[in-house]
PDB file of N, CA and C in Angstrom:
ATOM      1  N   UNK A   1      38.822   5.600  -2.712  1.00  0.00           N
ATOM      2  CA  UNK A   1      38.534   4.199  -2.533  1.00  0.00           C
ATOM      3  C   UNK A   1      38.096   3.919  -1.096  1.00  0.00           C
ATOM      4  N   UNK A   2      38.806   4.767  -0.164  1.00  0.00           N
ATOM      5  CA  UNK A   2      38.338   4.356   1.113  1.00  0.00           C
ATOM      6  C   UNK A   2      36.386   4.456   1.269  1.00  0.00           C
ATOM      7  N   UNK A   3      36.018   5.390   0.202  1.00  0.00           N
ATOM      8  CA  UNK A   3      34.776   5.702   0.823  1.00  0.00           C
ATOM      9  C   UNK A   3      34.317   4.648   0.519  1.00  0.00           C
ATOM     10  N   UNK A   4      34.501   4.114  -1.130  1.00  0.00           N
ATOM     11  CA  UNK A   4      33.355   2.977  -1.329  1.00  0.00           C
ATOM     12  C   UNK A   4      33.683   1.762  -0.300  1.00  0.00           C
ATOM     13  N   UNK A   5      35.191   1.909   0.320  1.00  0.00           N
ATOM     14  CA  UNK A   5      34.988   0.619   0.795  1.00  0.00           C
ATOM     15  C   UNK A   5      34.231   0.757   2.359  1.00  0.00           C
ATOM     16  N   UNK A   6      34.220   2.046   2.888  1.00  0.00           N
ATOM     17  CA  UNK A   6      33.105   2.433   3.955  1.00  0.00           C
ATOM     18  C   UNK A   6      31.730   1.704   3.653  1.00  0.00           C
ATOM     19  N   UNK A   7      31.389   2.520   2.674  1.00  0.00           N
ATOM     20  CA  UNK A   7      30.012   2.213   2.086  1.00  0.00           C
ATOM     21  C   UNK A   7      29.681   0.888   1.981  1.00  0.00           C
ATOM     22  N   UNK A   8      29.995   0.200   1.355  1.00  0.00           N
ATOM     23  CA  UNK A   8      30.188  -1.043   1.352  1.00  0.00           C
ATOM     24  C   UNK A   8      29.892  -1.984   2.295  1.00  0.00           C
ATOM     25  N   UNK A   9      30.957  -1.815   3.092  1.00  0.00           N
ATOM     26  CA  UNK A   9      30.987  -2.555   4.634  1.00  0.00           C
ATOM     27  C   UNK A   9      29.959  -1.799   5.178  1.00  0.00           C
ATOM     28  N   UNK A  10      29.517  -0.698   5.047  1.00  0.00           N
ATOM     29  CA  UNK A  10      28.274  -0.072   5.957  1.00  0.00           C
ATOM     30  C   UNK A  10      27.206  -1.130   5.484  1.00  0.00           C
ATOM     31  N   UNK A  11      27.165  -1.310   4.162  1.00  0.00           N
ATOM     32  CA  UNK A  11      25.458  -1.922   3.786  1.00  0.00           C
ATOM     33  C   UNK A  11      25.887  -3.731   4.553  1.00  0.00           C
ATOM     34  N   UNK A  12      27.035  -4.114   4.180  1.00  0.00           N
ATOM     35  CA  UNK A  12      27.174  -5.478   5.031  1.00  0.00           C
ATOM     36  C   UNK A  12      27.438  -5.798   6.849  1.00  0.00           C
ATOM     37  N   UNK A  13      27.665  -5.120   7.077  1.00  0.00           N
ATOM     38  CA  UNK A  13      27.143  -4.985   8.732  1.00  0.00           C
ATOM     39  C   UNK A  13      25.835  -4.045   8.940  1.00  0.00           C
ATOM     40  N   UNK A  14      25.438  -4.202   8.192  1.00  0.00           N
ATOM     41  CA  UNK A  14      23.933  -3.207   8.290  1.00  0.00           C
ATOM     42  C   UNK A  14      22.621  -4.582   8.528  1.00  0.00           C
ATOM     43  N   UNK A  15      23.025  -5.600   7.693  1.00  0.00           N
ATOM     44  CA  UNK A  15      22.737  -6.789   7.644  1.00  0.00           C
ATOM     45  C   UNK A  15      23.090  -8.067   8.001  1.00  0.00           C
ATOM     46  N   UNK A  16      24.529  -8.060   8.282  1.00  0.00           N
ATOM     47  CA  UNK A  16      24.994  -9.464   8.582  1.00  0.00           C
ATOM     48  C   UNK A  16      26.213  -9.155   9.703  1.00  0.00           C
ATOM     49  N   UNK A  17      25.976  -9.827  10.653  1.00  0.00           N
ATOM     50  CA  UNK A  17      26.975  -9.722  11.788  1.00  0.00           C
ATOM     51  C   UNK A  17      28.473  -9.860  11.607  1.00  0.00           C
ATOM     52  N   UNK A  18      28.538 -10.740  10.508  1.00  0.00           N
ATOM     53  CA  UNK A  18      30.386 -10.337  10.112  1.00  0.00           C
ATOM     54  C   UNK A  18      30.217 -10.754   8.406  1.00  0.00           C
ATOM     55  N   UNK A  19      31.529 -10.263   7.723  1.00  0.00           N
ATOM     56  CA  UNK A  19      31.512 -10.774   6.629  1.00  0.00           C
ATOM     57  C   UNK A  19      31.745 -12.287   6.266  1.00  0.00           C
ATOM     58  N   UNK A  20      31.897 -12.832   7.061  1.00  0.00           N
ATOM     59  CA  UNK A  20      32.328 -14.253   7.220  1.00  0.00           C
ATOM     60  C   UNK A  20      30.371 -14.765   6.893  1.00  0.00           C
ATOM     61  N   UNK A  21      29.975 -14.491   7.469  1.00  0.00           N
ATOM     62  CA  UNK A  21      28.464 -14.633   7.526  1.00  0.00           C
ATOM     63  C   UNK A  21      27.740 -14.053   6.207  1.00  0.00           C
ATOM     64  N   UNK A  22      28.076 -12.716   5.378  1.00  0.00           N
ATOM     65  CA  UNK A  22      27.501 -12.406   4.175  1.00  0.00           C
ATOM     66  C   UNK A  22      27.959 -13.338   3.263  1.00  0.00           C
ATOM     67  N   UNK A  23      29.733 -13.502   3.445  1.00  0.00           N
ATOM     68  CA  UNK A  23      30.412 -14.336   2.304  1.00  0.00           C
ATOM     69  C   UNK A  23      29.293 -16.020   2.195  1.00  0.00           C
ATOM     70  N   UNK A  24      29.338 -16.702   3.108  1.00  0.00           N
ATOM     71  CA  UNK A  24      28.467 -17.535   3.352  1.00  0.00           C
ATOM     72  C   UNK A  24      26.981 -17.068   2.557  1.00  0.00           C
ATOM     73  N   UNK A  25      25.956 -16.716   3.077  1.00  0.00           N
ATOM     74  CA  UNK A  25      24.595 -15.750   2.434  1.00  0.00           C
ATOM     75  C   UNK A  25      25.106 -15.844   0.863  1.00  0.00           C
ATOM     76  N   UNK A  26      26.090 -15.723   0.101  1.00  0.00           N
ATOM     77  CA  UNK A  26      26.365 -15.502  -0.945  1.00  0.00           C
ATOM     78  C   UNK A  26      27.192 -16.799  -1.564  1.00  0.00           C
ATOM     79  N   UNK A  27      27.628 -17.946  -0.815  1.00  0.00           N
ATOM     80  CA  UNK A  27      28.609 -18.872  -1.089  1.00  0.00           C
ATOM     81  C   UNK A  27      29.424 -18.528  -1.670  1.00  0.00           C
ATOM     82  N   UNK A  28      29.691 -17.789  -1.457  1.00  0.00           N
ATOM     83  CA  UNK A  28      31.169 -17.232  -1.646  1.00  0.00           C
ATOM     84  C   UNK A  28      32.479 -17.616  -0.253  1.00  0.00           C
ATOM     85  N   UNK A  29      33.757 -17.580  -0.891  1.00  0.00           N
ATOM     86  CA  UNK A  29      34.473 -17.771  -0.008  1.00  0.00           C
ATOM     87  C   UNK A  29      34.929 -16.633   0.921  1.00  0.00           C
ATOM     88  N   UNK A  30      35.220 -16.658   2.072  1.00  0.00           N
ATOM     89  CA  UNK A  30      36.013 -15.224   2.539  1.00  0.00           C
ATOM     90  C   UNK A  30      36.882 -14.860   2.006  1.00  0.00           C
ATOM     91  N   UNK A  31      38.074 -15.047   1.718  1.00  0.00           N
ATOM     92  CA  UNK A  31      38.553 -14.448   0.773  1.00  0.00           C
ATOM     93  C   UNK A  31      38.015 -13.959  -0.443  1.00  0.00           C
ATOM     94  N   UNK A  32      37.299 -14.169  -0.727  1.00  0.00           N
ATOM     95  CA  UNK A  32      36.670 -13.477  -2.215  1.00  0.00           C
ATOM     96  C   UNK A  32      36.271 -12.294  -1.922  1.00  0.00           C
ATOM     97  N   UNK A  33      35.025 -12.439  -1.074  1.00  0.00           N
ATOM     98  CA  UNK A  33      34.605 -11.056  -0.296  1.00  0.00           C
ATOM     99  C   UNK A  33      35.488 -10.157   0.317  1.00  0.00           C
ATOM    100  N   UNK A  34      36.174 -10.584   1.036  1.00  0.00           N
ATOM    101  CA  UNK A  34      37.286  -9.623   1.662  1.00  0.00           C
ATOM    102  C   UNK A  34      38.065  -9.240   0.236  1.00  0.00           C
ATOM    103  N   UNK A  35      38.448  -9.731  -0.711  1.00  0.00           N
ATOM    104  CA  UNK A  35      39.081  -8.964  -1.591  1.00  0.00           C
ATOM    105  C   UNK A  35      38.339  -7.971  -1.952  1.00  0.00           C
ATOM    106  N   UNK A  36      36.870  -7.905  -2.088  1.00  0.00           N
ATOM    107  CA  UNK A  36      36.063  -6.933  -2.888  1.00  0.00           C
ATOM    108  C   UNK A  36      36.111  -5.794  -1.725  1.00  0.00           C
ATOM    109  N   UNK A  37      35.482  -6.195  -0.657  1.00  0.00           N
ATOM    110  CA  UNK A  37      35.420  -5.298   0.377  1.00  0.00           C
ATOM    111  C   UNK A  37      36.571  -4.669   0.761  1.00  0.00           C
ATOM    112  N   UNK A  38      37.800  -5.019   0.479  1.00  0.00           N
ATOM    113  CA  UNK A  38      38.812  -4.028   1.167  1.00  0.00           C
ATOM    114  C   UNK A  38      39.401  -3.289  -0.317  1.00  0.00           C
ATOM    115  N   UNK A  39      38.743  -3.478  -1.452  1.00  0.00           N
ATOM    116  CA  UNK A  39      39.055  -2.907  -2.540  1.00  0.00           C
ATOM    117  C   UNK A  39      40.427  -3.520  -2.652  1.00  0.00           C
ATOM    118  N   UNK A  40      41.069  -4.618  -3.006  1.00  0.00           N
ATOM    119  CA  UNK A  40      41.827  -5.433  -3.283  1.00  0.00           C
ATOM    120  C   UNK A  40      41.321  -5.590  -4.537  1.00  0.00           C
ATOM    121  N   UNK A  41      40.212  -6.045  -5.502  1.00  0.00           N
ATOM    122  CA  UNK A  41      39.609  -6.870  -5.995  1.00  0.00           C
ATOM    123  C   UNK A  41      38.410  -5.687  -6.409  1.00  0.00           C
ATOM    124  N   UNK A  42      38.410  -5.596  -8.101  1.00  0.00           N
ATOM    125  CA  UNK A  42      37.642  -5.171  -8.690  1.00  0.00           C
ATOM    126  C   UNK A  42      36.393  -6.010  -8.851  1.00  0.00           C
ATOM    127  N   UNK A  43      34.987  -5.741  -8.364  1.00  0.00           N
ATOM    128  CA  UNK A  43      34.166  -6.631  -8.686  1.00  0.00           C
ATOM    129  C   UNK A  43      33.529  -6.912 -10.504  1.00  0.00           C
ATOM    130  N   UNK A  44      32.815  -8.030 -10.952  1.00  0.00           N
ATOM    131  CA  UNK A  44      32.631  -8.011 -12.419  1.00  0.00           C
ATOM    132  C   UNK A  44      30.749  -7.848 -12.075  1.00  0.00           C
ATOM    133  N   UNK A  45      30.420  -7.090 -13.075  1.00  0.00           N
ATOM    134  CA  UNK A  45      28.395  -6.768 -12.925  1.00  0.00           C
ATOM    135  C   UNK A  45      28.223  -7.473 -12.322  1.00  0.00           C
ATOM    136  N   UNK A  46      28.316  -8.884 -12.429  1.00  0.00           N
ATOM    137  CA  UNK A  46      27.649  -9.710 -11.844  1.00  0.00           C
ATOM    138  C   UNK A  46      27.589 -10.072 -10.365  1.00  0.00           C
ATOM    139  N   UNK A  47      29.271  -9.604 -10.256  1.00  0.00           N
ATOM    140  CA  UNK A  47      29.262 -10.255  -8.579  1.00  0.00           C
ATOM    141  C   UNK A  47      28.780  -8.719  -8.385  1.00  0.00           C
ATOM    142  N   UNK A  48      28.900  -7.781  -8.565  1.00  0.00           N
ATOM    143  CA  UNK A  48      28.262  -6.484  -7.907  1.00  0.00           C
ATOM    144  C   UNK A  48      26.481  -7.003  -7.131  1.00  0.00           C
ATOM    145  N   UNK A  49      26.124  -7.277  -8.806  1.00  0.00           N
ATOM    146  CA  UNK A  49      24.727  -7.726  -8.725  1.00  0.00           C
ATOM    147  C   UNK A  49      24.115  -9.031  -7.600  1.00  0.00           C
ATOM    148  N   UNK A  50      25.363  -9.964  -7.740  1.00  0.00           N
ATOM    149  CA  UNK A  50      25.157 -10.992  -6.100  1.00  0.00           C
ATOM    150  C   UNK A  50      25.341 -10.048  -5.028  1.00  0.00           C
ATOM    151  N   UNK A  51      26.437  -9.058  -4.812  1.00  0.00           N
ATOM    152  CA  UNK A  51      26.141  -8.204  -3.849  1.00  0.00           C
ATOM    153  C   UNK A  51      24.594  -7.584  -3.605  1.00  0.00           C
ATOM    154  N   UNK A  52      24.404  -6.801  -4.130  1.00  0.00           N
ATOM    155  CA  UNK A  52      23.010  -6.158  -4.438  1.00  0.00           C
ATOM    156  C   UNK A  52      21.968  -7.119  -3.853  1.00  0.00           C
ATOM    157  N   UNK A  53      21.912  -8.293  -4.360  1.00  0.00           N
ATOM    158  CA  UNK A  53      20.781  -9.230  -4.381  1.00  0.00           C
ATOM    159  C   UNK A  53      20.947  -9.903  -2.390  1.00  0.00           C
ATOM    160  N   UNK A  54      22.159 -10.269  -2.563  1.00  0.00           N
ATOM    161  CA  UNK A  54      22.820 -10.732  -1.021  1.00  0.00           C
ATOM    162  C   UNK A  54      22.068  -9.889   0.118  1.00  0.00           C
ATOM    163  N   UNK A  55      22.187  -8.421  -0.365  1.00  0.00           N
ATOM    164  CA  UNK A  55      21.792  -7.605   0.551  1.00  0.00           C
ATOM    165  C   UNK A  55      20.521  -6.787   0.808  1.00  0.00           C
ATOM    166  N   UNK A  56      19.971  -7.331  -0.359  1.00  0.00           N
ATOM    167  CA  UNK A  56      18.710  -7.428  -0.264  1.00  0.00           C
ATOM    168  C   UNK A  56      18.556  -5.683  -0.153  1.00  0.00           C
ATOM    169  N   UNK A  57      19.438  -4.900  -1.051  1.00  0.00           N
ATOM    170  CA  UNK A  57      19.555  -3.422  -1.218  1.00  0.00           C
ATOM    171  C   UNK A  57      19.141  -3.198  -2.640  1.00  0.00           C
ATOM    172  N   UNK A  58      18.974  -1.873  -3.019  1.00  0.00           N
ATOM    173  CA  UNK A  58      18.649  -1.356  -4.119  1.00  0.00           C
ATOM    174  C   UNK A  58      20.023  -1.817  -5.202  1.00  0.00           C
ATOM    175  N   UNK A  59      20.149  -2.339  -6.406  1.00  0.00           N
ATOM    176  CA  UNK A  59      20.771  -2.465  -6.992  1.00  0.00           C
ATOM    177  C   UNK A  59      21.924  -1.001  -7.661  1.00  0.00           C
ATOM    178  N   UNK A  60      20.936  -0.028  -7.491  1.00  0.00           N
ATOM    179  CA  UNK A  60      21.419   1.338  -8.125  1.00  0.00           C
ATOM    180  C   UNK A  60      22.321   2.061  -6.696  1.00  0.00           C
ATOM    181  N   UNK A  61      21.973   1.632  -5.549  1.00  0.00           N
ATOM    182  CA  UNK A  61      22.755   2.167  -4.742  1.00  0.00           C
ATOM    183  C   UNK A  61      24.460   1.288  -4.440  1.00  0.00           C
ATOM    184  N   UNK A  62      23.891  -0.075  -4.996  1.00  0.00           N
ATOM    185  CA  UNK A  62      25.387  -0.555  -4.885  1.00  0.00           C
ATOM    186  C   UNK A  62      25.978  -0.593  -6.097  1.00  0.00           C
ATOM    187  N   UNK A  63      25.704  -0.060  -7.276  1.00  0.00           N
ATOM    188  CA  UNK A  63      25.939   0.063  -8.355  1.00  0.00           C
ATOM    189  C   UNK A  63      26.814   1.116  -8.477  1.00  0.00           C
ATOM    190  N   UNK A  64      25.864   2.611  -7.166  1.00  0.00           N
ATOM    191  CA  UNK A  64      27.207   3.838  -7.559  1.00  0.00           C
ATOM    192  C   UNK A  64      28.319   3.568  -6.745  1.00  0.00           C
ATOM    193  N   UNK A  65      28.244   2.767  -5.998  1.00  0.00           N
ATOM    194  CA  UNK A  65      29.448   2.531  -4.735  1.00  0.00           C
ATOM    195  C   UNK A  65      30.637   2.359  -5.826  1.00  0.00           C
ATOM    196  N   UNK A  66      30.302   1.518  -6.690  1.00  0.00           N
ATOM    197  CA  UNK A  66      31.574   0.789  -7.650  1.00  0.00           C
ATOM    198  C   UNK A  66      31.848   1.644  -8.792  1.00  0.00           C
ATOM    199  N   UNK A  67      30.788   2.310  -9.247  1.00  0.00           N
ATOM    200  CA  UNK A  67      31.036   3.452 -10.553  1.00  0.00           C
ATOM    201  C   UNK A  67      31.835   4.050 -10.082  1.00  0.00           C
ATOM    202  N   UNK A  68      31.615   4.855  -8.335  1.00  0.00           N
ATOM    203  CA  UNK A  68      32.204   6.105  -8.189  1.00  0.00           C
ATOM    204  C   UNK A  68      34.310   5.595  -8.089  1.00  0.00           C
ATOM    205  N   UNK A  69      33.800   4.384  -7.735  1.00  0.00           N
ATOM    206  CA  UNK A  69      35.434   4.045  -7.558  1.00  0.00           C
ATOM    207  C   UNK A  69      35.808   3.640  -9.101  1.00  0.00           C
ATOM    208  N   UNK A  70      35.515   3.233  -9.875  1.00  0.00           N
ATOM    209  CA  UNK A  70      35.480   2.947 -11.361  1.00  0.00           C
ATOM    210  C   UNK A  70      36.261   3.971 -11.969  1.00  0.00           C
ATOM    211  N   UNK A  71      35.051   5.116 -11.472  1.00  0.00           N
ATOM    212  CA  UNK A  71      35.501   6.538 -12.263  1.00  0.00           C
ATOM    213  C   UNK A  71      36.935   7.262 -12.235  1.00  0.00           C
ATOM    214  N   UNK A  72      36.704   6.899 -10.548  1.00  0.00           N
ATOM    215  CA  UNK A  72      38.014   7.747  -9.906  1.00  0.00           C
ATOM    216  C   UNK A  72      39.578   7.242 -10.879  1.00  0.00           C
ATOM    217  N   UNK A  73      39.077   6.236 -10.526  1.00  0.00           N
ATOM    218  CA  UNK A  73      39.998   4.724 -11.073  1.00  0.00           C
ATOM    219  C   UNK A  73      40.849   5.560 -12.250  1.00  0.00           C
ATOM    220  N   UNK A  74      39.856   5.635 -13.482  1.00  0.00           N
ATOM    221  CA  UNK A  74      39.812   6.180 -15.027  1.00  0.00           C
ATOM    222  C   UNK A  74      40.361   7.761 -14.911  1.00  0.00           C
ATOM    223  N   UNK A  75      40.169   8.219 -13.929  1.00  0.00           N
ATOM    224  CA  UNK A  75      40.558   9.950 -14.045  1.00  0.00           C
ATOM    225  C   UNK A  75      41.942   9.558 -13.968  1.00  0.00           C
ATOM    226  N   UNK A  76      42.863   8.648 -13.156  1.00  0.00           N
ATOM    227  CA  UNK A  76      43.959   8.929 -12.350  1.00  0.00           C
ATOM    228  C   UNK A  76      44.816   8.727 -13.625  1.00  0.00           C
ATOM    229  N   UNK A  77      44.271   7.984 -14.979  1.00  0.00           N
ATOM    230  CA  UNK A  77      45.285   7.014 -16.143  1.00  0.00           C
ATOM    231  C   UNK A  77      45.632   8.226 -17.045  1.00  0.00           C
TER     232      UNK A  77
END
């Protein structure tokens, strides 16, 4: 989990000077975002996909960020 949440925060300070500032870009609240980003908080397609779109990134690259933690997720049960 730590990686996706690297990854993650890599593509949002890659673009936006704090998350306070993406959460905003997205109207979203900080807390919302910070739940996703510190992996607190499973995202649903869709908010993945506001991610994706927010960041103006490839959809398939923020897509494996969350599979790969998804997966891991499913091996451990």
């Amino acid at each position: 989990m730590e990686r996706k949440i690297s990854e993650l925060r890599s593509l949002v300070y890659g673009k936006f000077d704090s998350q306070t500032e993406f959460a905003e870009h997205l109207n979203w609240s900080k807390q919302r975002l910070s739940k996703v980003t510190s992996g607190k908080k499973e995202p649903s397609i869709s908010e993945v996909f506001e991610i994706a779109q927010g960041l103006d990134a490839d959809m398939a690259v923020v897509v494996r960020i969350f599979v790969q933690y998804w997966t891991a997720k499913e091996r451990k049960k």
